[in-house]
Protein backbone atom coordinates (compact mmCIF):
# COMPACT_ATOMS: atom_id res chain seq x y z
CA UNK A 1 0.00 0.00 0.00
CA UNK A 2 0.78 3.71 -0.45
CA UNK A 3 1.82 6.08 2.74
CA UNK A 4 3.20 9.20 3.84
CA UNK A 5 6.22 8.70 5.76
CA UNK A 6 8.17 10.67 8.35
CA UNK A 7 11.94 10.41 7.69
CA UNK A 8 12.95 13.03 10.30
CA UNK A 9 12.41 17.26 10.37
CA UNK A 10 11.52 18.61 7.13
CA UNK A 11 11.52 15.12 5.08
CA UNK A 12 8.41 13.06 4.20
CA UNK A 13 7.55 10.85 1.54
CA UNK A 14 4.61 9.12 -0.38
CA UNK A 15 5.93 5.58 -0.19
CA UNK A 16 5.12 1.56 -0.52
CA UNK A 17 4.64 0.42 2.93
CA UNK A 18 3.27 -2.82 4.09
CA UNK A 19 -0.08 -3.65 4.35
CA UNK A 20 -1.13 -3.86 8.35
CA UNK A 21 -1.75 -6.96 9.61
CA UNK A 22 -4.12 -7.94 12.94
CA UNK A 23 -1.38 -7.85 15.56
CA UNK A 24 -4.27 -8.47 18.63
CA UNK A 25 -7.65 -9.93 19.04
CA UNK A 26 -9.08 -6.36 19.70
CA UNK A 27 -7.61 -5.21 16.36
CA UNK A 28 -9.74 -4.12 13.17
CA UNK A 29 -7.80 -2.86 10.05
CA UNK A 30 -9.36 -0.42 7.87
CA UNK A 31 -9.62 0.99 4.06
CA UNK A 32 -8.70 4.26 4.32
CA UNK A 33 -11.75 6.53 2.77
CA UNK A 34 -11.19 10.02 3.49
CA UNK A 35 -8.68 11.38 6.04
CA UNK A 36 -6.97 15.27 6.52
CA UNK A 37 -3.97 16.89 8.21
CA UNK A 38 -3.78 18.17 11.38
CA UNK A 39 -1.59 21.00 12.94
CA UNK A 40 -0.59 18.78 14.83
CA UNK A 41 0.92 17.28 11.73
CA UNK A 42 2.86 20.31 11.27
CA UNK A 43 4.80 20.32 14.16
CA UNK A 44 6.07 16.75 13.40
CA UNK A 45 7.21 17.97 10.59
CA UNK A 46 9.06 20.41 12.36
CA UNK A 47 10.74 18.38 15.20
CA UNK A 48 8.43 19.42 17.84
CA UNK A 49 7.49 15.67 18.86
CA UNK A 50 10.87 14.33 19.16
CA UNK A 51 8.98 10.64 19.82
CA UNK A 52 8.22 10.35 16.50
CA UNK A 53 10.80 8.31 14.78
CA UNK A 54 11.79 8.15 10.94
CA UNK A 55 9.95 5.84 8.75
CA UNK A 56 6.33 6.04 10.99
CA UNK A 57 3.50 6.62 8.55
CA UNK A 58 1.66 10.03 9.80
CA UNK A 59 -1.96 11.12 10.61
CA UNK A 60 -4.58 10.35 13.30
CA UNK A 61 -7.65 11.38 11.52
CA UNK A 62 -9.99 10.01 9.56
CA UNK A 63 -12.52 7.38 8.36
CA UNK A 64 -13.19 3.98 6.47
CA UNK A 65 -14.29 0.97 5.81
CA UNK A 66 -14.21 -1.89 7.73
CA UNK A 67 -11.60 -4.32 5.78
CA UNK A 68 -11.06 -7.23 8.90
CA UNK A 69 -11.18 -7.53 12.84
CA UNK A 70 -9.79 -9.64 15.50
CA UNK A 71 -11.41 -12.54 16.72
CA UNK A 72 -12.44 -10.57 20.35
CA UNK A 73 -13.81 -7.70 17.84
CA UNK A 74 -17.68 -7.51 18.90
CA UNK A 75 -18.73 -3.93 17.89
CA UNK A 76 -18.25 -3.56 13.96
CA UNK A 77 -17.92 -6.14 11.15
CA UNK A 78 -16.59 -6.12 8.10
CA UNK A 79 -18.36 -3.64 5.37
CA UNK A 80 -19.00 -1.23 8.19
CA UNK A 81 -18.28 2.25 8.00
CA UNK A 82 -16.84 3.75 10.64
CA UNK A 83 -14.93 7.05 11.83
CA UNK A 84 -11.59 6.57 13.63
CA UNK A 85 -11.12 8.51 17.06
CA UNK A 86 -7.62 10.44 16.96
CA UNK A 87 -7.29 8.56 20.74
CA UNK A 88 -7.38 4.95 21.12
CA UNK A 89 -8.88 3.83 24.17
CA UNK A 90 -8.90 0.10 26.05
CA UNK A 91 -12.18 1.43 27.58
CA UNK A 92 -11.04 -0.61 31.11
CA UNK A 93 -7.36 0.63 32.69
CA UNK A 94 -7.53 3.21 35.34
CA UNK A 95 -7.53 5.92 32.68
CA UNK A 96 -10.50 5.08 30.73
CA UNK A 97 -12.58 4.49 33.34
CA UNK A 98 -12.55 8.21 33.92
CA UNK A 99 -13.31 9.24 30.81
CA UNK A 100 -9.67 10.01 30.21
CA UNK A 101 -9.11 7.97 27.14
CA UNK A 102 -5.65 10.58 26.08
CA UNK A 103 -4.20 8.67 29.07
CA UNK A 104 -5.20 4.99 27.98
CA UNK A 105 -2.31 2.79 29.42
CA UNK A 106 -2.39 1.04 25.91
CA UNK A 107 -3.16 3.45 23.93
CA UNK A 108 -4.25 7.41 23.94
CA UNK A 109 -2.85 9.56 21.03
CA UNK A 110 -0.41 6.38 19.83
CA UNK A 111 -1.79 7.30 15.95
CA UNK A 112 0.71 8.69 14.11
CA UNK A 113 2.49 9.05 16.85
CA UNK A 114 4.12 6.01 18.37
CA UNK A 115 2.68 3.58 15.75
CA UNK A 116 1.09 3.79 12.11
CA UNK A 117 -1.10 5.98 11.41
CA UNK A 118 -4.17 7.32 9.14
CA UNK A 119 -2.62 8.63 6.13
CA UNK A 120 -2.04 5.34 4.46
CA UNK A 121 -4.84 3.42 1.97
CA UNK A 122 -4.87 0.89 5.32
CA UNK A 123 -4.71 1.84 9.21
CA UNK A 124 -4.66 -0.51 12.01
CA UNK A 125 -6.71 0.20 14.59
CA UNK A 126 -6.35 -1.50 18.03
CA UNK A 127 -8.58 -1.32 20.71
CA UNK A 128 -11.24 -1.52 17.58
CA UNK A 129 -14.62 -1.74 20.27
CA UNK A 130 -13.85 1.35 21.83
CA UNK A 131 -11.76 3.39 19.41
CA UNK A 132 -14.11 3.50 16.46
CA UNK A 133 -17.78 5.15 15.91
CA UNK A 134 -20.44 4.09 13.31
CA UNK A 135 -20.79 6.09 10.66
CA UNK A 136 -24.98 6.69 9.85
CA UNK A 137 -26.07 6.22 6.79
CA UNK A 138 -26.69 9.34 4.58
CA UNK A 139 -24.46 11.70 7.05
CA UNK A 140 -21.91 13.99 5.21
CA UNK A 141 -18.53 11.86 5.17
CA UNK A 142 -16.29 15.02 5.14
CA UNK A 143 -18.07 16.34 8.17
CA UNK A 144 -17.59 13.50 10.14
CA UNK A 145 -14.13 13.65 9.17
CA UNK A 146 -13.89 16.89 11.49
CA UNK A 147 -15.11 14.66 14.30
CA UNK A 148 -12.05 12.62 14.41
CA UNK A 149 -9.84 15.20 15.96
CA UNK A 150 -10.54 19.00 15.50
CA UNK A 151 -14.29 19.25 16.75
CA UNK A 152 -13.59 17.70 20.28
CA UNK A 153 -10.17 19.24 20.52
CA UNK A 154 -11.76 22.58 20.15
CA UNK A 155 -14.46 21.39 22.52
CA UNK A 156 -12.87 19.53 25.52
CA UNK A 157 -9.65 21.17 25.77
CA UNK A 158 -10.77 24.92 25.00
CA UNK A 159 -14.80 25.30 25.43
CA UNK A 160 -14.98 22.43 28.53
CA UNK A 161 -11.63 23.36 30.20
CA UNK A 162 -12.10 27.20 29.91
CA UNK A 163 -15.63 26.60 31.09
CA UNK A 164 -17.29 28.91 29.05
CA UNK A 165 -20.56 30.16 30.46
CA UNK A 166 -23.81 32.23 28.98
CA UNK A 167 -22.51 35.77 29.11
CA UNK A 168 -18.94 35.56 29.38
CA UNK A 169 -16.12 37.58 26.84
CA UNK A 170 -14.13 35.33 25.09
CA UNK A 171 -11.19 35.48 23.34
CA UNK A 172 -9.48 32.92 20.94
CA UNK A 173 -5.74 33.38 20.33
CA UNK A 174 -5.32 32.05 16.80
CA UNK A 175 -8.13 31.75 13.78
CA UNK A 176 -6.50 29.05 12.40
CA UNK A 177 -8.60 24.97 11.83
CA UNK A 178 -8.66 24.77 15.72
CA UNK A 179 -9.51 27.89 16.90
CA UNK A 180 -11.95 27.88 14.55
CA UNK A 181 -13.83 24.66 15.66
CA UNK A 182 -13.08 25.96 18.88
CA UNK A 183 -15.33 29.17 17.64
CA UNK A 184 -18.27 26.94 16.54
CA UNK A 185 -18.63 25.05 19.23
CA UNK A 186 -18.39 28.54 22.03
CA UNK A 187 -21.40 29.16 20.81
CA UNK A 188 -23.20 26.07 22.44
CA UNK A 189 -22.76 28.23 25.84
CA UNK A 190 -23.67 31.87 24.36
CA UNK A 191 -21.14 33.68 25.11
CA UNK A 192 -21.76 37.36 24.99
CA UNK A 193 -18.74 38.13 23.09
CA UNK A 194 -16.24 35.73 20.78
CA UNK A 195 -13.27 37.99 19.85
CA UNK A 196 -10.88 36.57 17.57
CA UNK A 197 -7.20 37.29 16.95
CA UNK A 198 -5.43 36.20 14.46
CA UNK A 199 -2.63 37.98 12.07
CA UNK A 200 -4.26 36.36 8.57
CA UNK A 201 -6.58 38.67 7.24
CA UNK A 202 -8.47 35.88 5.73
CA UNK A 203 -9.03 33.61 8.41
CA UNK A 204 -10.65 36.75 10.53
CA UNK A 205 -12.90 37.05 7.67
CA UNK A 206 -13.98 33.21 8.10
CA UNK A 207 -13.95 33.26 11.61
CA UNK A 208 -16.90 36.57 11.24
CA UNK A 209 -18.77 34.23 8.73
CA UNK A 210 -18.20 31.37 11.99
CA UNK A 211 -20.44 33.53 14.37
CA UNK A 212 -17.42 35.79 16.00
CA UNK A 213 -18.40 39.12 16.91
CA UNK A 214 -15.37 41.00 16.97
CA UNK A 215 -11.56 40.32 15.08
CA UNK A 216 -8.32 41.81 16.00
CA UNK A 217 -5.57 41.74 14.18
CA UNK A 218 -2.38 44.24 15.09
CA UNK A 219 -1.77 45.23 18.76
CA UNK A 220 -3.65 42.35 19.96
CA UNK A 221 -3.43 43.00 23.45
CA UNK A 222 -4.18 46.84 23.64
CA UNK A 223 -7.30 46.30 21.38
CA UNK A 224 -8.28 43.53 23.59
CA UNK A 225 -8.28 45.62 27.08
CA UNK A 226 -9.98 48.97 24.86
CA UNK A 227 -12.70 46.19 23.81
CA UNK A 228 -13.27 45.17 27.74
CA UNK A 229 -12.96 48.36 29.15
CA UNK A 230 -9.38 47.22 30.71
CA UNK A 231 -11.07 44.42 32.64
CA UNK A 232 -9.57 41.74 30.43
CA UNK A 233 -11.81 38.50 28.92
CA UNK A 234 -13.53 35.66 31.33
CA UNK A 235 -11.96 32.94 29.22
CA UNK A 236 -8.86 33.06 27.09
CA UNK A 237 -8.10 30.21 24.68
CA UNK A 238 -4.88 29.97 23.40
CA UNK A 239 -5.16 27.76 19.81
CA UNK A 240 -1.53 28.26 17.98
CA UNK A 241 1.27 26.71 20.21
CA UNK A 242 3.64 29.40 20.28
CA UNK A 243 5.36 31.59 23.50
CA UNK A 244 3.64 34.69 21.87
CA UNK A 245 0.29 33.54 21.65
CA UNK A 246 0.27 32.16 25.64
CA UNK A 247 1.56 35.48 26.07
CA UNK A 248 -1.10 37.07 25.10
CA UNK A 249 -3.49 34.72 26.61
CA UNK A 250 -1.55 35.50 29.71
CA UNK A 251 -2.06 39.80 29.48
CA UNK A 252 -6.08 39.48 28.21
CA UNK A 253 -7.43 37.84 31.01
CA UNK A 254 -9.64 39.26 33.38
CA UNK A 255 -9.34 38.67 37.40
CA UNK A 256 -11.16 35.47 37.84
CA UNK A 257 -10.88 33.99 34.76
CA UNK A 258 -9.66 31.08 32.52
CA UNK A 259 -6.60 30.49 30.48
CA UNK A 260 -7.51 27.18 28.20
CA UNK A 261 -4.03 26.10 26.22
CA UNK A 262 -5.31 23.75 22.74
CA UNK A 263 -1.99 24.65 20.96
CA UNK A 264 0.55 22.03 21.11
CA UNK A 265 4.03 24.20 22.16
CA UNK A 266 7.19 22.69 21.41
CA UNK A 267 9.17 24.81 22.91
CA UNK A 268 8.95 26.47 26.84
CA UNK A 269 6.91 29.65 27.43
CA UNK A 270 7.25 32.38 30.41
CA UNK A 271 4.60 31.80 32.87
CA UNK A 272 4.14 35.78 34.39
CA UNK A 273 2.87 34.31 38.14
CA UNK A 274 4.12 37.80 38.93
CA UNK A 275 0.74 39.11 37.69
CA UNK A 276 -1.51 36.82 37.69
CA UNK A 277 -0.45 35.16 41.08
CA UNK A 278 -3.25 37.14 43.17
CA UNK A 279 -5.74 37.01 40.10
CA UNK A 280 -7.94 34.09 40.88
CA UNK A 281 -6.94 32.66 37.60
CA UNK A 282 -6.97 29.27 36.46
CA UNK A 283 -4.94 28.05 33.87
CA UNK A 284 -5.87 24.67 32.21
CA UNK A 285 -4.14 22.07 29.96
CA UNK A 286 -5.58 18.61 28.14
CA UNK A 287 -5.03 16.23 25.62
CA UNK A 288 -8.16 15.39 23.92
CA UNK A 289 -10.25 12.47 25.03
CA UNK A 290 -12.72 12.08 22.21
CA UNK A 291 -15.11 11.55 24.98
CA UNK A 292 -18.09 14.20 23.49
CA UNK A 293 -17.50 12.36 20.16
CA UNK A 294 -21.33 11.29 20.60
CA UNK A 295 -22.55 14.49 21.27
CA UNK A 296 -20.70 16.21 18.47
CA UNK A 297 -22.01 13.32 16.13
CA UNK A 298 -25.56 14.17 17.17
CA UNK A 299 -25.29 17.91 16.83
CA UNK A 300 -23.86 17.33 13.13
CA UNK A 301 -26.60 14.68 12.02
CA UNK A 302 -29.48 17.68 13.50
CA UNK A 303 -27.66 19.96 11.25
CA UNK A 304 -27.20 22.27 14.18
CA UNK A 305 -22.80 21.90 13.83
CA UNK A 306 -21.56 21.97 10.43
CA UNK A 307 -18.08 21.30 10.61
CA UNK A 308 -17.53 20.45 6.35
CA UNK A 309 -17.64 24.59 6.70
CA UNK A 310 -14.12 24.19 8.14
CA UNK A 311 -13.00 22.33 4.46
CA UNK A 312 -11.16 24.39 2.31
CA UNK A 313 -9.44 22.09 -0.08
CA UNK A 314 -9.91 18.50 -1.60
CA UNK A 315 -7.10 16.23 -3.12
CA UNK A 316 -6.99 12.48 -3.64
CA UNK A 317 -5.02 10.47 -1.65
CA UNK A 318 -2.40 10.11 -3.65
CA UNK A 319 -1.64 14.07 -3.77
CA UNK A 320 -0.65 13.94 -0.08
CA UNK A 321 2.74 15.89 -1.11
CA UNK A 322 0.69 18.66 -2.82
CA UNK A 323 -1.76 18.66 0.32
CA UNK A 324 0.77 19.22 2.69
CA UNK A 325 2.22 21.76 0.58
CA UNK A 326 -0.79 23.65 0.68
CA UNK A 327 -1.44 23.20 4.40
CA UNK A 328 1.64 23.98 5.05
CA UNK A 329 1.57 27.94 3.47
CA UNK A 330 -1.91 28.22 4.92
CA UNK A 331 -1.76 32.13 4.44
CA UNK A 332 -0.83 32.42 1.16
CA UNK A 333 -3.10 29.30 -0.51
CA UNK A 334 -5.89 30.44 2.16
CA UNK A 335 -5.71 27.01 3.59
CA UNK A 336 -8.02 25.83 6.89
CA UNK A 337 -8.87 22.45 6.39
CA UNK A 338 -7.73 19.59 3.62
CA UNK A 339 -9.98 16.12 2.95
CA UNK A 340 -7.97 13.98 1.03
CA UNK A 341 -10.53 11.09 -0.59
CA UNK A 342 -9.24 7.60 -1.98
C-alpha cells in the first residue's frame, strides 16, 4: 500500500509500505476513505514531537471501511463504516474508566504518533470496540471527518476546560482549523462576546462568517483591554502553540478567569505568576479524550454543527505531497482544512 512517511524534520515521503496486519484480538484494520492533516501534523514535521521516529506513517484522523477484525472484535464487522477517534482507548485501565481515554495505558494519542497511522490506503486500529464510531447512513462523510480530531479538541480542551458560560467575553488566540472549531462550538454556551485574533486577514474574515463578533488583528493586546474596558476576557483560549500567543493569553485575562491552552508548544513559554499570582486565575491544559465524540455526532446529524464549513481544499489520496504543501503555506493558498478522498 501507499503512505506518507516521516523520515525526520523537514523530510516526508509518499511511499510503498506494508499492508497492516491484525497484531491483537481487539484489532480491526481499515480501508482508508477520506482522512486530513492536522496541525498537529505540522509540528512533526518540524521536530516538535521528538517521539516520533523516521519511517512512521503520519496522521490520526480520519474514516473507512471496515476491511477485517480480530477474533475478540464484537462492535463492527466487516463492510461497516466507521470514523476513527484520533485517541485509542482500552475502555477498562484506570484511565479510561474516567473518561480520560488521552491517558489509555495502551493506547491514547499512539496514531501517528508512536505507531502507524491514518494517512495510508490501510490503518490498524487497536482497541477496535472502543476506538471507532459508526458512521450513519446518509451523514456527510467530510463532516464526520472533522469529528475525528478538530471538533472535540476545540471542545474539551478549550470550550470544557475554559468553562465557558452564557454571558462571558471570550477570546481565541489564533483563527487558524482549531480555533476555529473551537469558535463553533463557544457558541453552544452563548457567550456574549467571541473575539478573535489572528494575524491572517483571511481567516478573521472566516472566523466573522463562523459567528465571532469582533476580530483583531495588530496590537492584539491593547485592542483587547480597549474592547473590555481594561477588565480583560472571562476565558482566554490559546489555539496556535507558540510563546507569543500564551503570552497574550496571559495579558487578556480578566481577574477570575480562565486560560484554556489547545496549541501544542514545542518549545517552553514564560509563565508571568508575577501578575496573575493574586488574580484568581486558572490556567488549564488537556489532551483530547474524544469523549463528546457522541454528542458532536448528534449535533452534526441535527444539522445544528456543520463542521464540512471548516474544508477548504480537496485532493486524492495520492496528492498527499501537494496537500501538505498547501497546508503547510496556509496564508498564502488560504488554507483551513484539507480532505484527502481515496
Amino acid at each position: 500500500m501507499k503512505a506518507l512517511v516521516y523520515h525526520g524534520p523537514g523530510k516526508r515521503g509518499w511511499e510503498e509500505k506494508p499492508k497492516p496486519t491484525i497484531k491483537n484480538s481487539t484489532d480491526a484494520i481499515i480501508r482508508i476513505t477520506k482522512t486530513t492533516l492536522c496541525g498537529t501534523d505540522l509540528h512533526i514535521m518540524k521536530g516538535d514531537v521528538p517521539e516520533v521516529v523516521d519511517g512512521l506513517i503520519l496522521g490520526h484522523e480520519g474514516i473507512g471501511v471496515v476491511e477485517e477484525v480480530g477474533s475478540a472484535v464484537s462492535n463492527f464487522k466487516v463492510g461497516n463504516k466507521v470514523l476513527i477517534s484520533c485517541i485509542t482507548s482500552c475502555g477498562i485501565c484506570d484511565a479510561c474508566k474516567i473518561g480520560m481515554y488521552s491517558h489509555c495505558e495502551t493506547g491514547g494519542w499512539i496514531l501517528g504518533h508512536l505507531i502507524d497511522g491514518t494517512q495510508a490506503e490501510y490503518v490498524r486500529i487497536p482497541h477496535a470496540d472502543t476506538s471507532l464510531y459508526h458512521i450513519p447512513v446518509g451523514v456527510d462523510e467530510e463532516a464526520i471527518v472533522m469529528l475525528s480530531d478538530i471538533l472535540p479538541t476545540g471542545f474539551e480542551c478549550g470550550v470544557l476546560k475554559g468553562q465557558i458560560k452564557p454571558g462571558d467575553n471570550v477570546a481565541i488566540v489564533g483563527a487558524g482549523p482549531i480555533g476555529l472549531a473551537t469558535l463553533l462550538t463557544a457558541q453552544f454556551y452563548s457567550p456574549a462576546e467571541i473575539i478573535m485574533i489572528d494575524l491572517d486577514d483571511n481567516r478573521l474574515k472566516v472566523a466573522k462568517t463562523f459567528g465571532a463578533t469582533k476580530l483583531v488583528a495588530e496590537n492584539a493586546v491593547e485592542e483587547i483591554m480597549k474592547l473590555t474596558n481594561g477588565k480583560g476576557v472571562d476565558v482566554a483560549i490559546e489555539a496556535v502553540g507558540t510563546s507569543a500567543t500564551f503570552n497574550i493569553c496571559q495579558s487578556i485575562i480578566a481577574a477570575g478567569g480562565h486560560i484554556a491552552n489547545i496549541g501544542v508548544h514545542g518549545k517552553s513559554v514564560e509563565l508571568h505568576l508575577e501578575k496573575l499570582w493574586s488574580s484568581n486565575i486558572t490556567i488549564t491544559t488537556r489532551l483530547v479524550d474524544t469523549v463528546t465524540i457522541p454528542m458532536l455526532l448528534k449535533t452534526v446529524l441535527s444539522g445544528k454543527l456543520r463542521p464540512e464549513k471548516l474544508i477548504t481544499h480537496r485532493f486524492a489520496l495520492n496528492e498527499i505531497m501537494k496537500a501538505y504543501d498547501t497546508f503547510g503555506n496556509a496564508a498564502e493558498e488560504k488554507t483551513l482544512k484539507v480532505i484527502l478522498s481515496n
